[in-house]
N, C-alpha and C. Protein backbone atom coordinates (compact mmCIF):
# COMPACT_ATOMS: atom_id res chain seq x y z
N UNK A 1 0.13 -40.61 4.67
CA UNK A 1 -0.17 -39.32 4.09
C UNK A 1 -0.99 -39.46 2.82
N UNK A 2 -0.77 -40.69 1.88
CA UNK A 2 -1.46 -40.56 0.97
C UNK A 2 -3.11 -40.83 1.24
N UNK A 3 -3.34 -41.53 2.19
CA UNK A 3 -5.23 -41.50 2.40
C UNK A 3 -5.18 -40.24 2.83
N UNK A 4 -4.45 -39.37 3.72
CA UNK A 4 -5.34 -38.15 4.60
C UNK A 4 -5.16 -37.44 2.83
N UNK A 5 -4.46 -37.43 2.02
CA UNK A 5 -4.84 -36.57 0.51
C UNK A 5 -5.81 -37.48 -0.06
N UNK A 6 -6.54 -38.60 0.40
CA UNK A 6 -7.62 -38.78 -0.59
C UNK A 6 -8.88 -38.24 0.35
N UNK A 7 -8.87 -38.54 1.75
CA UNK A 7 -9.91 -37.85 2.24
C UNK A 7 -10.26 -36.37 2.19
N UNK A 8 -8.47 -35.64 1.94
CA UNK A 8 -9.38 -34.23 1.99
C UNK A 8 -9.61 -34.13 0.34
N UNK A 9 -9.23 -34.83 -0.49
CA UNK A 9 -9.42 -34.22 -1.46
C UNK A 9 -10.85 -34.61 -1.80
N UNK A 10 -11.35 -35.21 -1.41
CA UNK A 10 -13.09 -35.83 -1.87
C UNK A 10 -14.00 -34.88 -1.14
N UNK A 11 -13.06 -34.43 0.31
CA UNK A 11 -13.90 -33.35 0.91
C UNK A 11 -13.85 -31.94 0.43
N UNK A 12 -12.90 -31.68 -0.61
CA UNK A 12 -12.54 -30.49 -1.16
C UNK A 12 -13.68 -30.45 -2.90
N UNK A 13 -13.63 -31.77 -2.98
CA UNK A 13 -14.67 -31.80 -4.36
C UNK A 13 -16.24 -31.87 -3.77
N UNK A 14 -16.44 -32.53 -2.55
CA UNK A 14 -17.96 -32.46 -2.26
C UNK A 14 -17.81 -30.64 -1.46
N UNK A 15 -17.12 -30.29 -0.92
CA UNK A 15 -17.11 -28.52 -0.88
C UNK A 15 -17.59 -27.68 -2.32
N UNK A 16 -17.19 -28.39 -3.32
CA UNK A 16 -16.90 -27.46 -4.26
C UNK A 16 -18.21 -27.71 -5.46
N UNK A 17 -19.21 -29.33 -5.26
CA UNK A 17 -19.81 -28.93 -5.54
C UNK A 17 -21.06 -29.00 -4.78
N UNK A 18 -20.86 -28.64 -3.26
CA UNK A 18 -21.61 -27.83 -2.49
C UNK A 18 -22.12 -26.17 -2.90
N UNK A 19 -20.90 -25.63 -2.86
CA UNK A 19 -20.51 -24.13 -2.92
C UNK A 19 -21.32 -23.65 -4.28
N UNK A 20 -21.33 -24.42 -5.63
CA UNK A 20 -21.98 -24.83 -6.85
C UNK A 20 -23.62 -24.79 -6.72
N UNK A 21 -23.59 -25.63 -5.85
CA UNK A 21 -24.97 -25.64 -5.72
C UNK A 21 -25.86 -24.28 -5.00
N UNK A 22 -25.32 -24.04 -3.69
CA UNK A 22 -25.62 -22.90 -3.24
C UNK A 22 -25.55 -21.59 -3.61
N UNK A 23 -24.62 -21.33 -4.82
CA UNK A 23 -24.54 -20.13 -5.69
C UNK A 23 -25.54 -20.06 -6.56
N UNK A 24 -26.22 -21.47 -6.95
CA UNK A 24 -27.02 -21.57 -8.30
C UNK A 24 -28.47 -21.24 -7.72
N UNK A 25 -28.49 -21.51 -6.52
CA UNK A 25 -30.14 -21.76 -5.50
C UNK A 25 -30.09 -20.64 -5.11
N UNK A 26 -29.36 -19.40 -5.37
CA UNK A 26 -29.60 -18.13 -4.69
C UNK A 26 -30.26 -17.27 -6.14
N UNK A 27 -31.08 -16.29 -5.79
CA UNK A 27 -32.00 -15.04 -6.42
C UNK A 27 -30.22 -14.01 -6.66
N UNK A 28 -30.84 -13.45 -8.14
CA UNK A 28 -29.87 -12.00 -8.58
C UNK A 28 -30.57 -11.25 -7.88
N UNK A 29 -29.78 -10.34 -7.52
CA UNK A 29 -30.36 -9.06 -6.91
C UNK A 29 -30.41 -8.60 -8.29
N UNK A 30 -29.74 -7.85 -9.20
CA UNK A 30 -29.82 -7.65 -10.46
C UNK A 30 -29.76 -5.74 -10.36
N UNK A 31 -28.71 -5.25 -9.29
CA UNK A 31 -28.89 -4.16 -9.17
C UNK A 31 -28.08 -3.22 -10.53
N UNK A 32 -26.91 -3.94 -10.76
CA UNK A 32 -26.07 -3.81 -12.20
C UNK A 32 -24.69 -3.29 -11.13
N UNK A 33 -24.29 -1.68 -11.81
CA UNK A 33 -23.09 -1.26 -11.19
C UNK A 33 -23.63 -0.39 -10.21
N UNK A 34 -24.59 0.59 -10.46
CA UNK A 34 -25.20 1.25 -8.78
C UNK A 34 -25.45 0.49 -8.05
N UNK A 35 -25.45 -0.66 -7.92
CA UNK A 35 -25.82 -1.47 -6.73
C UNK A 35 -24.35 -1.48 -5.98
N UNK A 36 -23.77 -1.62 -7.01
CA UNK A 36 -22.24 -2.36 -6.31
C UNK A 36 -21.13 -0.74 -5.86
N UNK A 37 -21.26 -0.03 -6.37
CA UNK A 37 -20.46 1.24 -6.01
C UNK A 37 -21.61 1.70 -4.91
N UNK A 38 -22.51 2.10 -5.17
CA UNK A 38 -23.36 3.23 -4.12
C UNK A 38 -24.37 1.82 -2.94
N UNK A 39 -24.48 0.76 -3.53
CA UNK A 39 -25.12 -0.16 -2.34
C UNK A 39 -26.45 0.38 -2.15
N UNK A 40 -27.28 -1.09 -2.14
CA UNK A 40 -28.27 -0.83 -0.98
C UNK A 40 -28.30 -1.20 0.24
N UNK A 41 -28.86 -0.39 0.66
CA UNK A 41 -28.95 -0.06 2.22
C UNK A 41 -29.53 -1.37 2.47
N UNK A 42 -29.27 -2.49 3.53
CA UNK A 42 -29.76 -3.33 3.60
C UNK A 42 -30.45 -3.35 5.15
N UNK A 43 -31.10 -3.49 6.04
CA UNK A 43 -31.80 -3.56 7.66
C UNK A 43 -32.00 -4.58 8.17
N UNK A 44 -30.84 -4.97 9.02
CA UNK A 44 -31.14 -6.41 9.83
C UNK A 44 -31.85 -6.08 11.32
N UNK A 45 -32.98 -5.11 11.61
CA UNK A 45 -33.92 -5.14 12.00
C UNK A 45 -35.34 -5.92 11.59
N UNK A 46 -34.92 -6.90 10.96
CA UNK A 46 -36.09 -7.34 10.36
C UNK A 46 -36.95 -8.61 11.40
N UNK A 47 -35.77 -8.97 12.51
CA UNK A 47 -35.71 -10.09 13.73
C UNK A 47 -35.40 -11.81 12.59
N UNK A 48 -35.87 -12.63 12.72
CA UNK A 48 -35.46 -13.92 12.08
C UNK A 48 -34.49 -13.67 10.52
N UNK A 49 -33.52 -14.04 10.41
CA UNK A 49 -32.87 -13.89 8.85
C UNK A 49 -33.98 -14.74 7.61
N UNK A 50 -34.10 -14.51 7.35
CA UNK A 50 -35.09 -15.14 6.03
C UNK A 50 -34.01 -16.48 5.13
N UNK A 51 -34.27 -16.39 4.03
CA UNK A 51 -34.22 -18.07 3.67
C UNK A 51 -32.82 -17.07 2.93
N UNK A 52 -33.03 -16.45 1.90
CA UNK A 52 -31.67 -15.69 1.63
C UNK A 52 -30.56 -15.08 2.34
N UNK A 53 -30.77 -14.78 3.85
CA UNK A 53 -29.96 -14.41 4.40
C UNK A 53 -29.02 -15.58 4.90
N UNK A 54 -29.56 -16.73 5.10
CA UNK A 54 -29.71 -17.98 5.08
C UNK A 54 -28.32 -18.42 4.38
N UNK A 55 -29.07 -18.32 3.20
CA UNK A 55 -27.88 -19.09 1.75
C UNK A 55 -27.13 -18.12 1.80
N UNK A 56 -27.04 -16.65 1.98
CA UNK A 56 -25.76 -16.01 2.17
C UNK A 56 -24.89 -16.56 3.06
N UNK A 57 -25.28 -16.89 4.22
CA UNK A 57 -24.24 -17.33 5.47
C UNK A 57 -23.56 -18.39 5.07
N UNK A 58 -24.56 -19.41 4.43
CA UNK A 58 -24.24 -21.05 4.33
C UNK A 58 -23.31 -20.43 2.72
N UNK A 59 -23.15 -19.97 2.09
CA UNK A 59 -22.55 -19.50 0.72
C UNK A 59 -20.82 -19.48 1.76
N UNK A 60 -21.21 -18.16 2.71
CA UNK A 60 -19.76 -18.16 3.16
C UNK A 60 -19.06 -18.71 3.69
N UNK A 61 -19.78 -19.72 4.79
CA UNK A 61 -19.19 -20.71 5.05
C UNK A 61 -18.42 -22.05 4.54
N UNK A 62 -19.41 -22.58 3.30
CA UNK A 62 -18.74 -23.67 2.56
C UNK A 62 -17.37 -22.72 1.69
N UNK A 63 -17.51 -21.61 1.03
CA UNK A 63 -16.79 -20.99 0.10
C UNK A 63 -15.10 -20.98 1.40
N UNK A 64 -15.67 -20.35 2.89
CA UNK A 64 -14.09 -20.68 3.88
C UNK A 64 -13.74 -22.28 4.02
N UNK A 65 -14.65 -23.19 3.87
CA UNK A 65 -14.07 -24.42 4.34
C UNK A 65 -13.35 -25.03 2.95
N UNK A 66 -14.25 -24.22 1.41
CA UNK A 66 -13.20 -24.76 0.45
C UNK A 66 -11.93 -24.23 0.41
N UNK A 67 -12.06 -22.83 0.75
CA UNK A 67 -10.19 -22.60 1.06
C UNK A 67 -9.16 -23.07 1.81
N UNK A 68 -9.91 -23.32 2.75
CA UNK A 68 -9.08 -24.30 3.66
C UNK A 68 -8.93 -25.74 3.28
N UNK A 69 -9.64 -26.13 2.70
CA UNK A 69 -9.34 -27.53 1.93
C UNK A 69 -8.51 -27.23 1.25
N UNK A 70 -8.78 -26.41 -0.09
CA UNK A 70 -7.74 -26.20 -1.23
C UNK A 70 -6.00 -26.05 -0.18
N UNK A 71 -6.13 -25.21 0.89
CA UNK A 71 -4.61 -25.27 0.98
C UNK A 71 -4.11 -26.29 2.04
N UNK A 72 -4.81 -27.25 2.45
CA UNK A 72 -4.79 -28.39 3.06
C UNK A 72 -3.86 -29.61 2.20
N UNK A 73 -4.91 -29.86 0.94
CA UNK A 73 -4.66 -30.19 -0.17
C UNK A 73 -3.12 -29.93 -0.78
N UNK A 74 -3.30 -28.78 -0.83
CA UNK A 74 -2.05 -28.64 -1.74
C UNK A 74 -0.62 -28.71 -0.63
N UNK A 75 -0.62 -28.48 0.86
CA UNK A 75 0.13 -28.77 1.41
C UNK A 75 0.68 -30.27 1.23
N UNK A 76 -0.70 -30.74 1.60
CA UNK A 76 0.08 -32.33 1.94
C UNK A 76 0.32 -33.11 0.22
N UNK A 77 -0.28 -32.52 -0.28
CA UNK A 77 0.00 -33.08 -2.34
C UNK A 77 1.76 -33.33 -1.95
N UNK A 78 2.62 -32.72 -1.75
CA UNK A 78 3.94 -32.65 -1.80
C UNK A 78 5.13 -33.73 -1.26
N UNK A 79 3.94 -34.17 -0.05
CA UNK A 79 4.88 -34.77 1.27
C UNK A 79 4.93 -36.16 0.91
């Protein structure tokens, strides 16, 4: 048990500064608080996702695999 807590935990720090990186490589929208209460309308009629729609997906994905590390982690920390 103690290697499977060093492997996930190295995979929980290269997640985390994955997740780091991909937050920093993304554009502000910079809408303020009307952006976030009233939204813009966004149209995925556009056909191919572009490079931002992109780093949104890949944002959410590493951000679920660090949660699942983190409670991976902290399960087996105990045993």
């Amino acid at each position: 048990m103690h290697v499977l807590n060093i492997v996930l935990s190295v995979l929980q720090v290269a997640a985390a500064i994955g997740l780091i990186f991909v937050v920093a490589i993304q554009q502000t929208k910079s809408e303020g608080l009307g952006g976030t209460i009233g939204g813009k309308v966004t149209s995925t009629f556009k056909g191919k996702p572009g490079f931002e729609d992109r780093l949104n997906d890949l944002t959410k994905y590493i951000a679920i695999g660090f949660f699942a590390l983190s409670i991976l982690v902290a399960v087996t920390m105990n045993r």
